[in-house]
Protein backbone atom coordinates (compact mmCIF):
# COMPACT_ATOMS: atom_id res chain seq x y z
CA UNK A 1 23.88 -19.53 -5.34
CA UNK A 2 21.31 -20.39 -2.57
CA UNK A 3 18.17 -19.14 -2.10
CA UNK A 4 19.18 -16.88 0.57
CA UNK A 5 22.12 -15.69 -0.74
CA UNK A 6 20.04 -14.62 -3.56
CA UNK A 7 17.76 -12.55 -0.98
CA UNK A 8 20.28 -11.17 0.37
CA UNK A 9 22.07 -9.80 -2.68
CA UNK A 10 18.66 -8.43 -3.58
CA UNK A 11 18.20 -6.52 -0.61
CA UNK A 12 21.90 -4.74 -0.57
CA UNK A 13 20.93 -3.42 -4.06
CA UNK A 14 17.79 -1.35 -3.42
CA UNK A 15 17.84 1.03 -0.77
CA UNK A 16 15.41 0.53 2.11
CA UNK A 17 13.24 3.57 3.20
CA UNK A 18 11.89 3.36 6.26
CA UNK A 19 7.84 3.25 6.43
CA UNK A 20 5.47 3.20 9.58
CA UNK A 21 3.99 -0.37 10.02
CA UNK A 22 0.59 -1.01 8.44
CA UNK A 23 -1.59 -4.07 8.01
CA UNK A 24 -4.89 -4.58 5.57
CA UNK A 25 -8.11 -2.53 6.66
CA UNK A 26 -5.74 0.52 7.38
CA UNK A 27 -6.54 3.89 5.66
CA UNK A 28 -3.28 5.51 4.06
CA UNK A 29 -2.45 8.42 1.74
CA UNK A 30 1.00 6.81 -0.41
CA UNK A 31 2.69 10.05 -1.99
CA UNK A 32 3.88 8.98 -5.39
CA UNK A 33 6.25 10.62 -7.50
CA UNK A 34 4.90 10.83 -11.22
CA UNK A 35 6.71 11.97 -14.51
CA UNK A 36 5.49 14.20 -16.88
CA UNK A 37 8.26 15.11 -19.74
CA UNK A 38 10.54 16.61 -17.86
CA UNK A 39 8.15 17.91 -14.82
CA UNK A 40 7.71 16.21 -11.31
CA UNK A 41 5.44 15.99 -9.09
CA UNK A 42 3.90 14.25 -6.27
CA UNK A 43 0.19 12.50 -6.71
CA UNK A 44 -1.46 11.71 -3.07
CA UNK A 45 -3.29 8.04 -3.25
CA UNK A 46 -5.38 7.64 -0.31
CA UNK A 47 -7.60 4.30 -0.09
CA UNK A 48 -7.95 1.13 2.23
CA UNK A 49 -5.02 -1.27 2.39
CA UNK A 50 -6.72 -4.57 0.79
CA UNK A 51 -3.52 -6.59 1.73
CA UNK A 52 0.42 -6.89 1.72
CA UNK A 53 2.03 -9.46 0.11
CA UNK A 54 5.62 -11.06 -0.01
CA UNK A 55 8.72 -10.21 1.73
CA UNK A 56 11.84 -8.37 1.15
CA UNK A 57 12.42 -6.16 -1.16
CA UNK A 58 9.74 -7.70 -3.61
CA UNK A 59 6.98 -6.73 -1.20
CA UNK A 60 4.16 -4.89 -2.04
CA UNK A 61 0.54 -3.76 -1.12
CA UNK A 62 -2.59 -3.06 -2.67
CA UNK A 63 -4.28 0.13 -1.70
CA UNK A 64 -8.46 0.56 -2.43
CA UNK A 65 -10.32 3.93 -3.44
CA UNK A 66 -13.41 4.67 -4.97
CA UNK A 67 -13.05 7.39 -7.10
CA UNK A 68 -15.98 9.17 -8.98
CA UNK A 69 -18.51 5.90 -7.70
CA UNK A 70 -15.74 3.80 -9.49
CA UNK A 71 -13.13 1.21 -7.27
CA UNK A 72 -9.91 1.87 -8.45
CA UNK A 73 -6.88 -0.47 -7.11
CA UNK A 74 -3.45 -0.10 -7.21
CA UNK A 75 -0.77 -2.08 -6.04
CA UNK A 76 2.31 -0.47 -5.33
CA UNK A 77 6.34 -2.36 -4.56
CA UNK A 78 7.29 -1.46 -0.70
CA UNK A 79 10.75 -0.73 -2.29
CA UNK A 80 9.63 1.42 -5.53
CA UNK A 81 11.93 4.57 -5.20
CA UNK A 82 8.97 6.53 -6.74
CA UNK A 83 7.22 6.28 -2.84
CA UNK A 84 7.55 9.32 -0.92
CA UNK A 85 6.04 8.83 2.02
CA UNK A 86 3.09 6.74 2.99
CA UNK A 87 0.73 8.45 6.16
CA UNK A 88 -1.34 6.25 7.99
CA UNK A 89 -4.98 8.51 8.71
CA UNK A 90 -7.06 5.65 10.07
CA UNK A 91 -6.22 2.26 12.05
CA UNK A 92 -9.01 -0.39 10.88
CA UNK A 93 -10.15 -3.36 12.60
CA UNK A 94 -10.57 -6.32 10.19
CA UNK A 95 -10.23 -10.64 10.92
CA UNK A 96 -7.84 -11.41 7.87
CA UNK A 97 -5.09 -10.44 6.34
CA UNK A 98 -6.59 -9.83 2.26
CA UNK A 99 -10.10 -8.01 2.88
CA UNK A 100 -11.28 -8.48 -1.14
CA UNK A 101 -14.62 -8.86 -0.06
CA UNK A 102 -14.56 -5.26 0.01
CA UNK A 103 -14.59 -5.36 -3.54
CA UNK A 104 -18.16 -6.29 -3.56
CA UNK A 105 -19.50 -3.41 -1.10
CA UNK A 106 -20.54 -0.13 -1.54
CA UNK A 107 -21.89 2.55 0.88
CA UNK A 108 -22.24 2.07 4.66
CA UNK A 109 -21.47 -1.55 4.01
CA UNK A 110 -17.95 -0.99 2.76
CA UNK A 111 -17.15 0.62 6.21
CA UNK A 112 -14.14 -0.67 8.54
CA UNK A 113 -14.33 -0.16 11.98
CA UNK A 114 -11.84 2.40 13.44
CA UNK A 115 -8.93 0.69 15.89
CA UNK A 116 -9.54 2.60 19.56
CA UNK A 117 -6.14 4.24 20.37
């Protein structure tokens, strides 16, 4: 079985939900369903988009927030059924495609210039 064959197989078994196009240095709110017993509920993420990586159905992205003066990272699978929705609040305005050196910033310096509609 060839490589794309392989790809392809992958793709017709997980069903594709369609998503508005983002890139790294967007802010976006990913609503995640989470399971508690036998409860369910949705859990709003919203952070900086450090980057997006691989193709397919094994692509995924890594969202940024700072939550209680701690960076917390998460990196969630484009295809994960668990994804509800994912809202884009703020277009940003960065030179590369991973922004990590955000990792290092705090405060005014960890700012991202807003994309002029």
């Amino acid at each position: 079985m060839s490589k794309n064959a392989l790809l392809q197989y992958a793709e017709s078994l997980v069903e594709k939900k369609e998503f508005p196009l983002f890139k790294s240095g967007d802010t976006i709110t990913v609503q995640y369903k989470i399971k508690e017993g036998n409860k369910e509920r949705i859990q709003n993420f919203q952070g900086v988009v450090l980057q997006r990586r691989g193709s397919g159905p094994a692509e995924t992205f890594t969202v940024r927030k700072i939550s209680g003066n701690v960076g917390v990272e998460r990196i969630f699978p484009i295809a994960s059924p668990f994804i509800e929705d994912i809202v884009i609040n703020k277009r940003g305005v960065v030179r590369r495609a991973r922004i990590f050196y955000l990792r290092e910033r705090r405060g005014k310096r960890a700012r991202i210039r807003e994309k002029r509609v």
